[in-house]
PDB file of N, CA and C in Angstrom:
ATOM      1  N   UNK A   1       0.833  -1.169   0.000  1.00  0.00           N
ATOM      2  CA  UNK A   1       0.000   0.000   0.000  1.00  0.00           C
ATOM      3  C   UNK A   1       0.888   1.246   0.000  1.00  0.00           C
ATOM      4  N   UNK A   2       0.971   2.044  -0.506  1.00  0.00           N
ATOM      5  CA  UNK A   2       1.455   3.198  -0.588  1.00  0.00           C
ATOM      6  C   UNK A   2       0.483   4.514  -0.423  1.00  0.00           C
ATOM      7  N   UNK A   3       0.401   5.868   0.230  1.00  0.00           N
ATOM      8  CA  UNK A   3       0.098   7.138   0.006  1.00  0.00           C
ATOM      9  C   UNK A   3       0.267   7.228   1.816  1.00  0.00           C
ATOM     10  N   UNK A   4      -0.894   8.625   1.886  1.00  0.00           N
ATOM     11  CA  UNK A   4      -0.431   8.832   3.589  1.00  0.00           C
ATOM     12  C   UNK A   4      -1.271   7.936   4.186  1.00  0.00           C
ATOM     13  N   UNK A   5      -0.380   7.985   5.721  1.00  0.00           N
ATOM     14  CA  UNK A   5      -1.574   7.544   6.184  1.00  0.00           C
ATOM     15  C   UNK A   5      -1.190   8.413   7.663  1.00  0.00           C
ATOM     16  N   UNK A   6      -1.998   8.859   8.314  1.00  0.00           N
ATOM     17  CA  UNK A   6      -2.065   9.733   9.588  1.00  0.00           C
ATOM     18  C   UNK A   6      -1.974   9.233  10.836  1.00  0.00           C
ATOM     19  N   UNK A   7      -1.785   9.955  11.567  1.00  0.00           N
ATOM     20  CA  UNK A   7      -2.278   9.315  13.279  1.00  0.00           C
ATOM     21  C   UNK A   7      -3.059   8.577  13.574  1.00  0.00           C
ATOM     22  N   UNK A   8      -2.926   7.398  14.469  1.00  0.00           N
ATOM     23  CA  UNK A   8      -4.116   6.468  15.148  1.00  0.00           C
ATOM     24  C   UNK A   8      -3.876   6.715  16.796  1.00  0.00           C
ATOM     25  N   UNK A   9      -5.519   7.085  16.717  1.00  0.00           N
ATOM     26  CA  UNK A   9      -5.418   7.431  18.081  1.00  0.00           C
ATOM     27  C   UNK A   9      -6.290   6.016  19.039  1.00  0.00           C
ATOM     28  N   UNK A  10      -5.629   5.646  20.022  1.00  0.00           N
ATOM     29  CA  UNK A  10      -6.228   4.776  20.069  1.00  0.00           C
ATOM     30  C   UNK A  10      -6.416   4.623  21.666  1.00  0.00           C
ATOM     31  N   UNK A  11      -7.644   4.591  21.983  1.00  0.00           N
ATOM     32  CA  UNK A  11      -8.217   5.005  23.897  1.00  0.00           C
ATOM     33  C   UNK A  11      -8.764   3.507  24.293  1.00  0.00           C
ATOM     34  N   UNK A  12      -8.064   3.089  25.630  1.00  0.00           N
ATOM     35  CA  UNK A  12      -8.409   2.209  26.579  1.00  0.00           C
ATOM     36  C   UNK A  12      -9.277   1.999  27.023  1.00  0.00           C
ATOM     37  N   UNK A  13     -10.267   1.202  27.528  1.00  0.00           N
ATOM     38  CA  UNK A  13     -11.116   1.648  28.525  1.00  0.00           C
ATOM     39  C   UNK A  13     -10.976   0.079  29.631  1.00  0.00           C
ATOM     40  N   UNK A  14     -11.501   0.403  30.638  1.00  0.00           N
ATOM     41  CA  UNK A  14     -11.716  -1.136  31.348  1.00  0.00           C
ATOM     42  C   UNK A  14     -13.356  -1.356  31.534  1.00  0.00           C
ATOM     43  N   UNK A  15     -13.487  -2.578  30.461  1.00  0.00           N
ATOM     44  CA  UNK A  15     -14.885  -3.036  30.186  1.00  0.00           C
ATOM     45  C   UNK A  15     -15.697  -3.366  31.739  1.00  0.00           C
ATOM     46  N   UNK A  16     -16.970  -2.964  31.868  1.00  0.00           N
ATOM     47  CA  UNK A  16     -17.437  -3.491  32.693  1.00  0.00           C
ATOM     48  C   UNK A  16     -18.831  -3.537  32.556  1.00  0.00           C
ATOM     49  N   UNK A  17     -19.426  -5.339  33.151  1.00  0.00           N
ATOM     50  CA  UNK A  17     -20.452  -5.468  32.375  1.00  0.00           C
ATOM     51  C   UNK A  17     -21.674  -4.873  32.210  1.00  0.00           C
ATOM     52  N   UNK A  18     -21.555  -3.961  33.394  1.00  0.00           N
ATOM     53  CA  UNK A  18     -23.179  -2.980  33.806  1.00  0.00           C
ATOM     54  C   UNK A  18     -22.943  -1.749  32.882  1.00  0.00           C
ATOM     55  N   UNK A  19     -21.841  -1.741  31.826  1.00  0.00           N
ATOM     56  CA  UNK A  19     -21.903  -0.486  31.292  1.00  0.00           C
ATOM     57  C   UNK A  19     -21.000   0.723  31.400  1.00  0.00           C
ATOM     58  N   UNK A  20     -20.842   0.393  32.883  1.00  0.00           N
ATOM     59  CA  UNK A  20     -19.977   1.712  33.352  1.00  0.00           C
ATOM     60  C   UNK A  20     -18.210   1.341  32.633  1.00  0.00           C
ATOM     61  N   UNK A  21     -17.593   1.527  32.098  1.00  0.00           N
ATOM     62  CA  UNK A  21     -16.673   1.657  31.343  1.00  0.00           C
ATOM     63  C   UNK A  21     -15.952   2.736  31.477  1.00  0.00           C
ATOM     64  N   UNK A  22     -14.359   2.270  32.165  1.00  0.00           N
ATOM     65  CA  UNK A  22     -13.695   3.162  32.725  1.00  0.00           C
ATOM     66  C   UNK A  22     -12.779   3.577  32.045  1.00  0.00           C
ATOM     67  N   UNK A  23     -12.268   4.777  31.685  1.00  0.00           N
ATOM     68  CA  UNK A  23     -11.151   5.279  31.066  1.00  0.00           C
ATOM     69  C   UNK A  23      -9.936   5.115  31.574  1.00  0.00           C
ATOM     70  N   UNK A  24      -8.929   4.082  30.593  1.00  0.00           N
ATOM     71  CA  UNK A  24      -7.664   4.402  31.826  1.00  0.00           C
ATOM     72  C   UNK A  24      -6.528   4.894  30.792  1.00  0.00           C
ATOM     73  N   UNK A  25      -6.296   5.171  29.360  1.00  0.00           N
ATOM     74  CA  UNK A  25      -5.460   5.998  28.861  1.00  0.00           C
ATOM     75  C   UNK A  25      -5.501   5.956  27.573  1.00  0.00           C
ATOM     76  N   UNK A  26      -4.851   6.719  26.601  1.00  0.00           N
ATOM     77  CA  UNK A  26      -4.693   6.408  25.489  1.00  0.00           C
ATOM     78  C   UNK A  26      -3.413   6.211  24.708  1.00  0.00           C
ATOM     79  N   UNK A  27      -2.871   6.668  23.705  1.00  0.00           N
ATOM     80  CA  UNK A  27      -2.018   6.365  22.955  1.00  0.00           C
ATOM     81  C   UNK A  27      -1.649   6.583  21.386  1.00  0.00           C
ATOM     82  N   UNK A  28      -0.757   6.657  20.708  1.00  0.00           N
ATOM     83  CA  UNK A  28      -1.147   7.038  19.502  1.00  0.00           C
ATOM     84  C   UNK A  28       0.066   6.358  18.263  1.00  0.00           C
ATOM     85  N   UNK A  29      -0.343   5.773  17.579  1.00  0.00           N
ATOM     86  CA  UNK A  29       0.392   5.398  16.799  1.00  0.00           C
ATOM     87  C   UNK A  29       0.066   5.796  14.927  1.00  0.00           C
ATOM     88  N   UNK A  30       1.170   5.098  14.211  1.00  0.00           N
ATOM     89  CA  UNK A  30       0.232   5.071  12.685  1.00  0.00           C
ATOM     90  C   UNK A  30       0.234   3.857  12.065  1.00  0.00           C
ATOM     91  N   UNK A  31      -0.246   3.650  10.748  1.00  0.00           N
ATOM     92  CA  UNK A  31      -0.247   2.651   9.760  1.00  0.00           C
ATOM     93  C   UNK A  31       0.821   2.179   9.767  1.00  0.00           C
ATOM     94  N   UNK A  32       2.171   3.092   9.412  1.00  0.00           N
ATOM     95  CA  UNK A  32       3.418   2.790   9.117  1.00  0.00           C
ATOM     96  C   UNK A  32       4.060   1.518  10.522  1.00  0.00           C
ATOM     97  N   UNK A  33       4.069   2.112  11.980  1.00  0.00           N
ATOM     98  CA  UNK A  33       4.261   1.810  12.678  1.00  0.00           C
ATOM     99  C   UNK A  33       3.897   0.497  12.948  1.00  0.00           C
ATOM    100  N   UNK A  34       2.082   0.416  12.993  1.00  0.00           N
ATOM    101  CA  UNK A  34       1.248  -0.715  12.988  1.00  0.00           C
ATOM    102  C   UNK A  34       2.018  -1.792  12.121  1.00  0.00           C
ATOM    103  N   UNK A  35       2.551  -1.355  10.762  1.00  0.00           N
ATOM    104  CA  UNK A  35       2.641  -2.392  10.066  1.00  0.00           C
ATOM    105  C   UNK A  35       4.484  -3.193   9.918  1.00  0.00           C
ATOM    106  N   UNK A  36       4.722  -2.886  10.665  1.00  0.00           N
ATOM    107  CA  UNK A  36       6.343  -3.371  11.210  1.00  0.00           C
ATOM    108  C   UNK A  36       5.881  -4.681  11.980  1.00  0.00           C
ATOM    109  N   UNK A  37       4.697  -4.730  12.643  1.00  0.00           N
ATOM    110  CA  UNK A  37       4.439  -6.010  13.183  1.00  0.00           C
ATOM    111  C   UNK A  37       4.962  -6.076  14.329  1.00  0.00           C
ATOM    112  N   UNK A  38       4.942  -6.913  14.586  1.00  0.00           N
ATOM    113  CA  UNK A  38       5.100  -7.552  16.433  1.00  0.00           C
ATOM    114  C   UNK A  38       6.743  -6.850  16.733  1.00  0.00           C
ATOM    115  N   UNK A  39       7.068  -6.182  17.953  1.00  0.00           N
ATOM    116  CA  UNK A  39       8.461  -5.511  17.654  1.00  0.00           C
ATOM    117  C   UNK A  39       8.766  -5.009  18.897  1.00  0.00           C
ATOM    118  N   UNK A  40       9.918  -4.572  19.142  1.00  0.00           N
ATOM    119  CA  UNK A  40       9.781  -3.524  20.547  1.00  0.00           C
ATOM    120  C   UNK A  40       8.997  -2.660  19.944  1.00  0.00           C
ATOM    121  N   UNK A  41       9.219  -2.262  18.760  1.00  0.00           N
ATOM    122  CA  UNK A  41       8.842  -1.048  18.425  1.00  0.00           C
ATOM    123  C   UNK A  41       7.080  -0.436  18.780  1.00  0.00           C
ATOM    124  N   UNK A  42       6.441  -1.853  18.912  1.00  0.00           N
ATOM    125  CA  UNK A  42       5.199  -1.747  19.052  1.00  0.00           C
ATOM    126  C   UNK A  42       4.774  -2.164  19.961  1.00  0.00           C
ATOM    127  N   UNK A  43       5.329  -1.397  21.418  1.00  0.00           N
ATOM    128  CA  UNK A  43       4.740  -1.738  22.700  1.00  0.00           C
ATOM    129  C   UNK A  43       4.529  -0.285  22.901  1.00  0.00           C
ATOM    130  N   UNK A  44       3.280   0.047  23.770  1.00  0.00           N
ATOM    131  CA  UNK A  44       2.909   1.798  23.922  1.00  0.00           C
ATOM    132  C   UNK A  44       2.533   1.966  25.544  1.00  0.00           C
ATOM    133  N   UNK A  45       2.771   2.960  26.081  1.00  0.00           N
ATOM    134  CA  UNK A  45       2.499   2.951  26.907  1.00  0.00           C
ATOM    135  C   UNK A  45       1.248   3.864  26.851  1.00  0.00           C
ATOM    136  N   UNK A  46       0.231   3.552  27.581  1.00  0.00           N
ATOM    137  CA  UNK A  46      -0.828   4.064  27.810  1.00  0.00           C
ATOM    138  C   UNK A  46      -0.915   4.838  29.073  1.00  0.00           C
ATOM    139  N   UNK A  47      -1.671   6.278  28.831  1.00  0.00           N
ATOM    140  CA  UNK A  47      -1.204   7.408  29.275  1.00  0.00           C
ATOM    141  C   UNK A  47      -2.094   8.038  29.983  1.00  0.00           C
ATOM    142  N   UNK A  48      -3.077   8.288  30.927  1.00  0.00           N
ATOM    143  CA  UNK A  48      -4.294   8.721  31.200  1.00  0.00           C
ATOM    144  C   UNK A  48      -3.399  10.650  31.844  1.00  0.00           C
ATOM    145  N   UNK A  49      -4.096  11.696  30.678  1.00  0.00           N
ATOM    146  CA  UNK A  49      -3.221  12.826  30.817  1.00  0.00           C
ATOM    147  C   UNK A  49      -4.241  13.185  32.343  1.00  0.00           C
ATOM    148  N   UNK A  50      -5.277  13.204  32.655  1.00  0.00           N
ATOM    149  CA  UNK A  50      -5.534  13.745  33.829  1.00  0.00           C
ATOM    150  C   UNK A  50      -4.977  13.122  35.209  1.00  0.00           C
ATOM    151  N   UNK A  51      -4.716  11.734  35.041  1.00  0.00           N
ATOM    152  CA  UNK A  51      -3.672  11.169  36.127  1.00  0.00           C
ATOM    153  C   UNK A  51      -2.387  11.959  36.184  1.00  0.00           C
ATOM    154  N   UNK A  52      -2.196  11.953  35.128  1.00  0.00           N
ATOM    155  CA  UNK A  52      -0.008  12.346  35.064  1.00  0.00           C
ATOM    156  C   UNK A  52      -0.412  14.035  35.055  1.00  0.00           C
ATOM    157  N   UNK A  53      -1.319  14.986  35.026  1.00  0.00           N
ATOM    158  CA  UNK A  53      -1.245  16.132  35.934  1.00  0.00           C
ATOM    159  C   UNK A  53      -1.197  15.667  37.315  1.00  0.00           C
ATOM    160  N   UNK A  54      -2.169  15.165  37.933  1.00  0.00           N
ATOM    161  CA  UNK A  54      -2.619  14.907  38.854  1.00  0.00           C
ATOM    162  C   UNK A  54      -1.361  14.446  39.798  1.00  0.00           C
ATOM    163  N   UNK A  55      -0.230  13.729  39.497  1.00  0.00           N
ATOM    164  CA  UNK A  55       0.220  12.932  40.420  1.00  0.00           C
ATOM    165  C   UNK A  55       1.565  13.118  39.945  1.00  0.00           C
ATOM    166  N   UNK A  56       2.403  13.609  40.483  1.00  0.00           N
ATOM    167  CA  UNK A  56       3.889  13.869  39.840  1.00  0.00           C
ATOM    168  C   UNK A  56       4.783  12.750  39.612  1.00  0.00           C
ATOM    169  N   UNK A  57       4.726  11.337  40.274  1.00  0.00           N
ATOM    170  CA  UNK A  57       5.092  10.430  40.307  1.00  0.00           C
ATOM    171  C   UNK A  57       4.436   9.034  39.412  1.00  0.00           C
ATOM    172  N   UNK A  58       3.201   9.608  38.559  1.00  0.00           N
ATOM    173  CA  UNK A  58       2.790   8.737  37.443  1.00  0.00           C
ATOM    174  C   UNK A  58       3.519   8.763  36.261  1.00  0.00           C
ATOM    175  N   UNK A  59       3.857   7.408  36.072  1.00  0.00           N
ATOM    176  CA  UNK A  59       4.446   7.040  34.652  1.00  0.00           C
ATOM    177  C   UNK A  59       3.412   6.617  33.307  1.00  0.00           C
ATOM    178  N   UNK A  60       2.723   6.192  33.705  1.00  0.00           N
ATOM    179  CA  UNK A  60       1.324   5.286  32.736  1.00  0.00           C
ATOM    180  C   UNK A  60       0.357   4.241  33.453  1.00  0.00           C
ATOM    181  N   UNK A  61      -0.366   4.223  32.739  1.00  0.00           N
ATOM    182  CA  UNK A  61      -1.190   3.687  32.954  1.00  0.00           C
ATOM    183  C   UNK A  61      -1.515   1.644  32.604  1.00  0.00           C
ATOM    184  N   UNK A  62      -0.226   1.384  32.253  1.00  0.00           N
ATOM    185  CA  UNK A  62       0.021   0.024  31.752  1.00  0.00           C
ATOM    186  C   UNK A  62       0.974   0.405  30.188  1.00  0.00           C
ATOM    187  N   UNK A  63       0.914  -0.993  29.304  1.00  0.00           N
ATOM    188  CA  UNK A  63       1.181  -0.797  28.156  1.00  0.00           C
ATOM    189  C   UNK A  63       0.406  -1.773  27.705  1.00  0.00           C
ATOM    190  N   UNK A  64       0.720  -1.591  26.007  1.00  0.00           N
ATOM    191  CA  UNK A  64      -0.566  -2.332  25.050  1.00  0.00           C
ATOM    192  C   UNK A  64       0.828  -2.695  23.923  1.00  0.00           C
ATOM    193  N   UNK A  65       0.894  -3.900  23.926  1.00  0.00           N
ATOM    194  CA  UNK A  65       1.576  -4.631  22.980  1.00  0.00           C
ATOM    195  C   UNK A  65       0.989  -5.513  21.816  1.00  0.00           C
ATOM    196  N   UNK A  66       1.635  -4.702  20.386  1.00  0.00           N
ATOM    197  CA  UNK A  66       1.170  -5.485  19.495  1.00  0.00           C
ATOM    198  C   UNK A  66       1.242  -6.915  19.085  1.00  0.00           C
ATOM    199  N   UNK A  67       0.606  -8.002  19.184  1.00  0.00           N
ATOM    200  CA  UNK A  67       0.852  -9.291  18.847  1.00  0.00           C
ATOM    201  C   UNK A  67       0.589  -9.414  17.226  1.00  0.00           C
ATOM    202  N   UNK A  68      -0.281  -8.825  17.019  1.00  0.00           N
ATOM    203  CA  UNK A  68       0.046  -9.027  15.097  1.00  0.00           C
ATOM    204  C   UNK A  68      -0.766  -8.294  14.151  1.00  0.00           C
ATOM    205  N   UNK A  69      -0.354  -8.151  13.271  1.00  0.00           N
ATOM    206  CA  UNK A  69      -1.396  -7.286  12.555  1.00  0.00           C
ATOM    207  C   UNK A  69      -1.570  -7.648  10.947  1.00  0.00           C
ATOM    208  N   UNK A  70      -2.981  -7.303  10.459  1.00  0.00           N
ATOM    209  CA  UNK A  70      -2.894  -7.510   8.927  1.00  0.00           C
ATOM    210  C   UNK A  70      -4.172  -6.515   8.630  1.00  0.00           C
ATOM    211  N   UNK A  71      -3.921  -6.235   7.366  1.00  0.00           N
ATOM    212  CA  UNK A  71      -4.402  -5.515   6.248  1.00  0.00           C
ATOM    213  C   UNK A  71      -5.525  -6.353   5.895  1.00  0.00           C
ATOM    214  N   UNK A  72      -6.982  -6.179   5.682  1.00  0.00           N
ATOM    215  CA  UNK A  72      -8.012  -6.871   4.972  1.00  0.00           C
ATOM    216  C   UNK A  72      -9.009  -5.961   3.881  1.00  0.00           C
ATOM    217  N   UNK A  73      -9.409  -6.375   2.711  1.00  0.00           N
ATOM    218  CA  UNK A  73      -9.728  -5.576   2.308  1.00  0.00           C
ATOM    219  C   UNK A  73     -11.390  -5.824   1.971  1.00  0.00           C
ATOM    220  N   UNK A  74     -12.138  -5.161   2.345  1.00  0.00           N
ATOM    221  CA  UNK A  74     -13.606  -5.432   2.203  1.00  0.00           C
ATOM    222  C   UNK A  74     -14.523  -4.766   1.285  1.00  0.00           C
ATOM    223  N   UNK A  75     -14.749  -5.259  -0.079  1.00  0.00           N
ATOM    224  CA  UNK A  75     -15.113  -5.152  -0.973  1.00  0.00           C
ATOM    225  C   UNK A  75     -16.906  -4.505  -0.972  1.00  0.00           C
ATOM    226  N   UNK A  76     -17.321  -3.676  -1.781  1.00  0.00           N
ATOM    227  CA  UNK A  76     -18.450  -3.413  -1.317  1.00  0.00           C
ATOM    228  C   UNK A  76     -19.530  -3.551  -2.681  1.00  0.00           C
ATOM    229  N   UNK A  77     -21.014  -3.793  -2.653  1.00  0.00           N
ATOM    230  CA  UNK A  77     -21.358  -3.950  -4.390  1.00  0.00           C
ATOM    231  C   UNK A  77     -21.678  -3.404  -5.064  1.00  0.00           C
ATOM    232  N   UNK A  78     -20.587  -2.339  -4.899  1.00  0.00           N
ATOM    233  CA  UNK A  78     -20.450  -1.011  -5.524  1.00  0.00           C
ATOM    234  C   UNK A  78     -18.965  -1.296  -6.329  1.00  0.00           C
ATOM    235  N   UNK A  79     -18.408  -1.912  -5.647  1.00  0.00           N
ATOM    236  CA  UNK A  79     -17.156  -2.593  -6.302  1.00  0.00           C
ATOM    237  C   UNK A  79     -17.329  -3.394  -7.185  1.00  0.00           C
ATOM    238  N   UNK A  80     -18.151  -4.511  -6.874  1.00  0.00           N
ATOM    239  CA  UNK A  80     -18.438  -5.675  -7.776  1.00  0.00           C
ATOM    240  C   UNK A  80     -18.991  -4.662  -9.216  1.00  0.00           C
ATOM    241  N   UNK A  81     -19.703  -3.564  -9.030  1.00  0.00           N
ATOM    242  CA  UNK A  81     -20.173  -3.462 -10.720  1.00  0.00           C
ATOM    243  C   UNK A  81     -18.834  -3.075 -11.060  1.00  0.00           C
ATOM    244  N   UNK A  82     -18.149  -2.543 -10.369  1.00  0.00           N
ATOM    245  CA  UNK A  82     -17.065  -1.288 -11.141  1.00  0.00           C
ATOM    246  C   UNK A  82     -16.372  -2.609 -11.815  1.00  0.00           C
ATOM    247  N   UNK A  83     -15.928  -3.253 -11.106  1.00  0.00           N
ATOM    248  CA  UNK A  83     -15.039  -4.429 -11.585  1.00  0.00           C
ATOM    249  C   UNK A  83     -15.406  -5.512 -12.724  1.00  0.00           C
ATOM    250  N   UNK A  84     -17.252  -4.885 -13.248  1.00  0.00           N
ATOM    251  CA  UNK A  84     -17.411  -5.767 -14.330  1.00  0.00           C
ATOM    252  C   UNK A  84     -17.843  -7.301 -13.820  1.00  0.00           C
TER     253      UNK A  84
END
């Protein structure tokens, strides 16, 4: 694939089953990055910015490590006419 591709912003939450769904940080990566695959390169630390005002001694909020990634492409039948 080639052209740009931009920022991925990508926010945590801790699921819980009644709904209430807690924020605990985010993070930000891109395509380019994503697509190096499993790596140091693709471990992030997740960041909750109102904690790390809050507390001078916060580092993060955990990290989020990539185990693998792929490209899929989902065709729509709007495609199928174009393609004849």
């Amino acid at each position: 694939m080639t052209g740009y591709y931009g920022t991925i912003k990508v926010e945590v939450y801790d699921w819980d089953r009644d709904g209430s769904h807690d924020f605990i940080g985010d993070f930000t990566t891109s395509y380019r990055e994503l697509a190096r695959g499993q790596s140091q390169f693709n471990v992030y630390e997740v960041i909750n910015t109102k904690k790390k005002m809050k507390k001078k001694k916060y580092v993060n909020s955990g990290t989020v490590t990539l185990l693998s990634f792929s490209v899929e492409s989902e065709f729509t039948f709007l495609d199928y006419i174009k393609g004849g």
